[in-house]
Protein backbone atom coordinates (compact mmCIF):
# COMPACT_ATOMS: atom_id res chain seq x y z
CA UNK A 1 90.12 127.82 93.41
CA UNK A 2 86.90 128.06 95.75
CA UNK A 3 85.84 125.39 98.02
CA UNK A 4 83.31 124.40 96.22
CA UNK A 5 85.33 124.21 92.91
CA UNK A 6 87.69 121.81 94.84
CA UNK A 7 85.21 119.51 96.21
CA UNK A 8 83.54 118.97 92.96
CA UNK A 9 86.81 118.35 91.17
CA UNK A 10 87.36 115.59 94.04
CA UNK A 11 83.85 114.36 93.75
CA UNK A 12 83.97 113.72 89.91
CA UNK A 13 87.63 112.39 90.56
CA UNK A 14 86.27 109.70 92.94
CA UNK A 15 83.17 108.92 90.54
CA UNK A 16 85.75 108.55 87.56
CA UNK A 17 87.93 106.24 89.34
CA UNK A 18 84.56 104.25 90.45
CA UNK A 19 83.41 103.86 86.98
CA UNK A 20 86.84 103.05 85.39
CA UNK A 21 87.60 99.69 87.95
CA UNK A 22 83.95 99.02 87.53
CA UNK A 23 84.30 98.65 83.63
CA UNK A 24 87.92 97.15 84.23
CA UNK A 25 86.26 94.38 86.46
CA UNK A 26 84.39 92.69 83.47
CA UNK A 27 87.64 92.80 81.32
CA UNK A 28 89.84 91.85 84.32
CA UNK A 29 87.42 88.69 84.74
CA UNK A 30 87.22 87.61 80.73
CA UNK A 31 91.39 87.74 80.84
CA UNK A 32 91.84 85.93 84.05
CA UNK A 33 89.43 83.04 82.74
CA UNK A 34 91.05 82.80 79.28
CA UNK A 35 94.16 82.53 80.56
CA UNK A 36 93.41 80.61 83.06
CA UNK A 37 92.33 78.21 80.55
CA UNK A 38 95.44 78.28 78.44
CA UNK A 39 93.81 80.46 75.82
CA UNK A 40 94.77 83.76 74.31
CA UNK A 41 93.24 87.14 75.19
CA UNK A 42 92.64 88.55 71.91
CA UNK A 43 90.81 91.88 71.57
CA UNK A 44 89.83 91.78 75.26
CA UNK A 45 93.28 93.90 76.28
CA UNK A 46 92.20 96.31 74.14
CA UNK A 47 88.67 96.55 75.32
CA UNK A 48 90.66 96.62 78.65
CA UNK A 49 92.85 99.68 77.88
CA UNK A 50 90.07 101.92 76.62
CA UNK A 51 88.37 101.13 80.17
CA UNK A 52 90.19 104.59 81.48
CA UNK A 53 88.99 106.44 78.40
CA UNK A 54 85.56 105.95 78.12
CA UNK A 55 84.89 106.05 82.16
CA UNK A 56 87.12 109.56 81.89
CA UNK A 57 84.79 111.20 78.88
CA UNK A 58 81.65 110.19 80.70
CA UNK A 59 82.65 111.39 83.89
CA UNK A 60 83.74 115.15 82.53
CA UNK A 61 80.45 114.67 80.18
CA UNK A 62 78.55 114.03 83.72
CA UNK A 63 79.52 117.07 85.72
CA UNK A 64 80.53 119.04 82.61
CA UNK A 65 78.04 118.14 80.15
CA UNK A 66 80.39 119.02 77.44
CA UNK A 67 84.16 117.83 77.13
CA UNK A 68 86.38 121.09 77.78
CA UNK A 69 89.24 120.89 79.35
CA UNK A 70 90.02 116.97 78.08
CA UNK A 71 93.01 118.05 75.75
CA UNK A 72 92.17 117.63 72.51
CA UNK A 73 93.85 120.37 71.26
CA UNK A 74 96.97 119.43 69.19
CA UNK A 75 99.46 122.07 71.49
CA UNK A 76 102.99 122.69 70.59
CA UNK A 77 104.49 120.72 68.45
CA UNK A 78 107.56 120.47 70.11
CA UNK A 79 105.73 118.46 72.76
CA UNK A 80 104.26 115.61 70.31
CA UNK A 81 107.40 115.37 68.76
CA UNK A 82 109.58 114.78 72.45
CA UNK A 83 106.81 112.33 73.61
CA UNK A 84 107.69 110.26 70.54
CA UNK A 85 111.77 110.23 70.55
CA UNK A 86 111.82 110.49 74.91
CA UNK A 87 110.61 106.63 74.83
CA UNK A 88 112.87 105.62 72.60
CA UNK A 89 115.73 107.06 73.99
CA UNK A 90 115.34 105.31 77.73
CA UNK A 91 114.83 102.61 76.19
CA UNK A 92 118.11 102.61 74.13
CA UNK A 93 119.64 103.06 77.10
CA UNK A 94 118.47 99.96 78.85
CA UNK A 95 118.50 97.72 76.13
CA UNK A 96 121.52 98.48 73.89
CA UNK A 97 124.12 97.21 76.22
CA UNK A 98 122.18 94.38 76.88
CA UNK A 99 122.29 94.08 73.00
CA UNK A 100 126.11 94.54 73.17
CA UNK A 101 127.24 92.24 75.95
CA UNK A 102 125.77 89.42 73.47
CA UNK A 103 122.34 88.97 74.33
CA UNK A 104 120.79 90.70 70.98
CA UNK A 105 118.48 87.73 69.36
CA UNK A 106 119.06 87.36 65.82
CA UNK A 107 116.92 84.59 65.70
CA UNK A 108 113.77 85.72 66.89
CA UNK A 109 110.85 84.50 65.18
CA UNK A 110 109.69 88.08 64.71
CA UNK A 111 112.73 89.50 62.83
CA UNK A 112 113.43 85.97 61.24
CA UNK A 113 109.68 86.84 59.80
CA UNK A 114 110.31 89.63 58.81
CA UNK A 115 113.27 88.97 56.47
CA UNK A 116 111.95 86.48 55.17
CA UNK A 117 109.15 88.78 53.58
CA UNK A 118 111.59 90.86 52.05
CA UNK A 119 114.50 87.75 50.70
CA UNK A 120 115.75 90.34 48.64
CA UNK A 121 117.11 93.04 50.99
CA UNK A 122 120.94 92.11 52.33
CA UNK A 123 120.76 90.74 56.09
CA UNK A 124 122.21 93.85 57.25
CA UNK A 125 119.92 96.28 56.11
CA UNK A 126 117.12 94.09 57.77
CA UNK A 127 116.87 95.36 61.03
CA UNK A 128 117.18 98.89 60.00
CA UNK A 129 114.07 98.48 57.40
CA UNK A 130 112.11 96.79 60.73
CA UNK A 131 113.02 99.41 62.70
CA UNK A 132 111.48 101.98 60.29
CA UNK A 133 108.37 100.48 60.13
CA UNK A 134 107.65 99.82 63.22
CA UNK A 135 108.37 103.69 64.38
CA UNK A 136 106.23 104.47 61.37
CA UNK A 137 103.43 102.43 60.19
CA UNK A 138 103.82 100.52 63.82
CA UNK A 139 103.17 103.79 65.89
CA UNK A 140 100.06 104.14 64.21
CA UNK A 141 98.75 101.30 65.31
CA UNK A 142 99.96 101.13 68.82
CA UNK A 143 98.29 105.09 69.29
CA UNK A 144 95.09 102.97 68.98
CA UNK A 145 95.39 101.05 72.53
CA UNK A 146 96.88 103.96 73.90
CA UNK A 147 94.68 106.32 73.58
CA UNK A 148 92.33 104.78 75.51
CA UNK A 149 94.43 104.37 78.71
CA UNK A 150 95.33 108.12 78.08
CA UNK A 151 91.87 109.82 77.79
CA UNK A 152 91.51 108.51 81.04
CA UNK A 153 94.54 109.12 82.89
CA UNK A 154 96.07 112.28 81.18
CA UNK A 155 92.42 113.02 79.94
CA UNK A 156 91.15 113.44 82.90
CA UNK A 157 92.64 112.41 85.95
CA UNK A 158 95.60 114.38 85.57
CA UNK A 159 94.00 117.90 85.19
CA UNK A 160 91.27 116.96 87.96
CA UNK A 161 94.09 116.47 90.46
CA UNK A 162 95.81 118.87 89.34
CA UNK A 163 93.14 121.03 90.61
CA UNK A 164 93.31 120.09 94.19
CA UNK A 165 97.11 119.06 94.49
CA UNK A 166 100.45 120.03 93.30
CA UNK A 167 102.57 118.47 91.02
CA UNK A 168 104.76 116.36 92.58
CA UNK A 169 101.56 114.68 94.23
CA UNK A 170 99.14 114.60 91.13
CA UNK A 171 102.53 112.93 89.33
CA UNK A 172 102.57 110.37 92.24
CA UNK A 173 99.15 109.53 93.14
CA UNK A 174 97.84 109.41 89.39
CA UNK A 175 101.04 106.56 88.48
CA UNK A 176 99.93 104.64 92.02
CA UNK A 177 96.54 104.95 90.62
CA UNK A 178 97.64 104.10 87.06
CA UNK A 179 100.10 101.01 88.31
CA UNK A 180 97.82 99.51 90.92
CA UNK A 181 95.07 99.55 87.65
CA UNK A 182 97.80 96.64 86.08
CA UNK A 183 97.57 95.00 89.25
CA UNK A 184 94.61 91.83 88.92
CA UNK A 185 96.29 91.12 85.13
CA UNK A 186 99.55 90.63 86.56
CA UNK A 187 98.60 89.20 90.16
CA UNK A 188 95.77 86.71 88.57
CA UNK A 189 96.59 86.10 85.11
CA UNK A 190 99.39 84.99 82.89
CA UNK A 191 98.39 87.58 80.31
CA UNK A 192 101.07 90.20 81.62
CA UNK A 193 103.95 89.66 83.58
CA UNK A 194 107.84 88.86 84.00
CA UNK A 195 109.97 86.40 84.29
CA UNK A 196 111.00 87.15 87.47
CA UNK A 197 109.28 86.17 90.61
CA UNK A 198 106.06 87.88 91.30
CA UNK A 199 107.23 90.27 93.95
CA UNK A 200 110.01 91.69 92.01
CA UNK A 201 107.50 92.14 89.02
CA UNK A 202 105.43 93.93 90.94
CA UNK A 203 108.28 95.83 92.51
CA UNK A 204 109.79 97.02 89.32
CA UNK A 205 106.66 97.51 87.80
CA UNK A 206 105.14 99.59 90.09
CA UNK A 207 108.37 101.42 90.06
CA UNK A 208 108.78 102.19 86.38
CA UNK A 209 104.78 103.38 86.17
CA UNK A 210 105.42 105.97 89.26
CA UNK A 211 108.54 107.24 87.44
CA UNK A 212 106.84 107.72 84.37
CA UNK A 213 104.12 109.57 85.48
CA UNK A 214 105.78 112.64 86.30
CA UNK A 215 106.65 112.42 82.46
CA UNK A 216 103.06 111.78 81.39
CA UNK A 217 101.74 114.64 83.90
CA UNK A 218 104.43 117.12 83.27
CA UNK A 219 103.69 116.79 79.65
CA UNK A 220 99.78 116.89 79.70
CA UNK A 221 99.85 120.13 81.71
CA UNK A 222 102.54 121.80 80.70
CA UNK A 223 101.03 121.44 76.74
CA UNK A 224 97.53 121.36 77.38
CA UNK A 225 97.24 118.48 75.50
CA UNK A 226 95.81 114.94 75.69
CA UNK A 227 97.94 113.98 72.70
CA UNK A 228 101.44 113.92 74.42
CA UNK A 229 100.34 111.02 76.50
CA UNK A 230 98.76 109.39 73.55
CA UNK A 231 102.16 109.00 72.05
CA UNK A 232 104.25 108.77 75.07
CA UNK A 233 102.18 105.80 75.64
CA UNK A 234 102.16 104.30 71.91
CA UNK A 235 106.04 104.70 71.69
CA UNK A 236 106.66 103.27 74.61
CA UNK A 237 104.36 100.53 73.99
CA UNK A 238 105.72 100.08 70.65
CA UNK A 239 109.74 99.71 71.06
CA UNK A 240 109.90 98.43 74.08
CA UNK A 241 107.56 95.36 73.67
CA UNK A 242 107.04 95.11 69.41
CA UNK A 243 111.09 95.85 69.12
CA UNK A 244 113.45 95.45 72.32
CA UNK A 245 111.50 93.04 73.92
CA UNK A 246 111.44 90.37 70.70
CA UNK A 247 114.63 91.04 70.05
CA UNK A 248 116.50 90.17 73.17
CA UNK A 249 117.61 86.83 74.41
CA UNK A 250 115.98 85.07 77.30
CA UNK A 251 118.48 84.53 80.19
CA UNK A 252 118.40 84.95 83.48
CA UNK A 253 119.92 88.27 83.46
CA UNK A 254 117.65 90.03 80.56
CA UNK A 255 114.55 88.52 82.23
CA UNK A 256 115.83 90.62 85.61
CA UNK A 257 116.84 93.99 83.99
CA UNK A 258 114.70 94.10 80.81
CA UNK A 259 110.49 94.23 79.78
CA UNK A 260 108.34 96.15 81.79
CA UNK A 261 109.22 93.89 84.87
CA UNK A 262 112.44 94.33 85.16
CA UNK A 263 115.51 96.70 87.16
CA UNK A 264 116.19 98.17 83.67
CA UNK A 265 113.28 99.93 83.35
CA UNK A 266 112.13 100.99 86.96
CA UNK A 267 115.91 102.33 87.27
CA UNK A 268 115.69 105.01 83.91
CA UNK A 269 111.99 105.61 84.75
CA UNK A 270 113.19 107.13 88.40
CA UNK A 271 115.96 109.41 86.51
CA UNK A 272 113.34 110.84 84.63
CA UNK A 273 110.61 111.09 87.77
CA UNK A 274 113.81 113.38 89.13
CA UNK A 275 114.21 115.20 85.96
CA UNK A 276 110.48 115.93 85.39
CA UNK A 277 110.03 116.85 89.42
CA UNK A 278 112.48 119.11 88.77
CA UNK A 279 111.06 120.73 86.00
CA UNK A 280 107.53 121.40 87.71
CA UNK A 281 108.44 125.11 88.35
CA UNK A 282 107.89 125.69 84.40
CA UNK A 283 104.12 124.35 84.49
CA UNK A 284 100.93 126.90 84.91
CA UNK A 285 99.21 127.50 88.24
CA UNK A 286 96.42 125.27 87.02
CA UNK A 287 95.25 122.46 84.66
CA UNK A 288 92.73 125.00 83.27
CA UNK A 289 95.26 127.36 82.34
CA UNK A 290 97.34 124.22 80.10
CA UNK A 291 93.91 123.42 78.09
CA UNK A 292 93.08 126.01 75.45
CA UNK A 293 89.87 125.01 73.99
CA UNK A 294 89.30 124.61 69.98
CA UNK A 295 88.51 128.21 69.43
CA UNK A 296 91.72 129.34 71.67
CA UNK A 297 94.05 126.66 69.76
CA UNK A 298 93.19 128.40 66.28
CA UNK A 299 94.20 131.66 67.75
């Protein structure tokens, strides 16, 4: 790539980040206030989340003045379909022995809900029907939040960098990025965090995210599409905190080594950084070169 080509990319990579914790600033405000008042958040964590997106599309739309190279092409299916089960399956992992060394909530208000809507199904075939719908009908819903974060981050910043810097490093720097983004909700507000203290929320946190993102950014480049991360995002979302998270019993050891915030987590999100950083041998030279257009995805 030429000089030029390079400084532009870092140019519109520095204007996109500007733009994003600009917009993020009013949200990060409204949620510390509420909260800070004892009241709810609402919609605001979803104006919050498309922050990323829309500061992503304008940026590309501002030195682009079109969209290309964003993703939207569907890509292999393949792809969509391992961003959807990959979640799922880390999260097993962390939270099924929990599950089994007696700390699985059958009482959780959630799940109690649920059955109750449907008196006439036997108790045992009640978390199985909850389980369905939530990786059906649920995903749906949870794609909606996510795609905002992702326009942004796998959108965009993941291809620019990928321009100037090599995998490992656009992997790394775009989870820092995409971590320290969390930061004023969980530093300032009640609105997101564990029950551990703050440092080790943080810690594990910050972990997890940085793991992840070589996931997220192997994906989006090595598919060429903006999708992947869209339901990376949603499943994860979805089972961990609509489905694990519910259904697992506060103690002292759960709130250390489950949720978002805890060893769990940060500890299967570094396997797969390893696996994924291994893996960056089978990704094209470029970001270019992973985003057919429209016309090149019919072909």
């Amino acid at each position: 790539m030429a000089e030029a080509d390079r400084n532009k990319a870092t140019l519109s990579i520095v204007v996109y980040l500007a733009l994003t914790f600009a917009l993020s600033s009013i949200f990060y405000v409204l949620v510390i206030r509420r909260t800070g008042l004892g009241q709810g958040i609402g919609h605001l964590a979803l104006g919050l989340m498309w922050c990323p997106g829309i500061s992503g599309l304008l940026t590309r739309f501002i030195f682009q003045h079109n969209l290309h190279g964003h993703g939207f092409s569907w890509g292999k299916a393949k792809y969509q379909f391992a961003s959807y089960w990959i979640p799922l399956v880390y999260a097993s992992a962390v939270y099924l022995p929990v599950w089994f060394a007696g700390y699985f909530n059958s009482t959780s208000p959630i799940f109690t809900g649920f059955a109750l809507r449907f008196p006439r199904i036997p108790h045992a075939a009640a978390l199985p029907l909850f389980f369905l719908i939530l990786a059906t009908v649920g995903v749906l819903s949870s794609c909606v939040s996510a795609l905002g974060e992702e326009l942004g981050w796998r959108g965009f910043l993941v291809p620019q960098l990928a321009k100037v810097i090599p995998f490992p490093r656009v992997a790394f720097v775009s989870g820092i990025i995409w971590a320290l983004w969390h930061y004023p909700i969980i530093l300032f507000s009640t609105a997101y965090r564990g029950a551990g203290p703050l440092w080790y929320t943080v810690a594990c946190f910050t972990v997890m995210v940085v793991g992840l993102s070589f996931l997220f950014a192997w994906m989006r480049l090595k598919s060429g599409s903006v999708w992947t991360g869209m339901i990376l995002h949603a499943s994860h979302n979805l089972f961990i905190q609509a489905f694990f998270d519910p259904l697992t019993r506060r103690a002292k050891v759960t709130d250390l080594w489950t949720t978002e915030f805890g060893a769990g987590l940060a500890i299967a999100a570094v396997i797969i950084g390893v696996i994924f950083y291994a893996k960056a041998g089978e990704l094209p030279d470029t970001a270019e070169a992973a985003t057919p257009s429209f016309t090149d995805a019919l072909k």
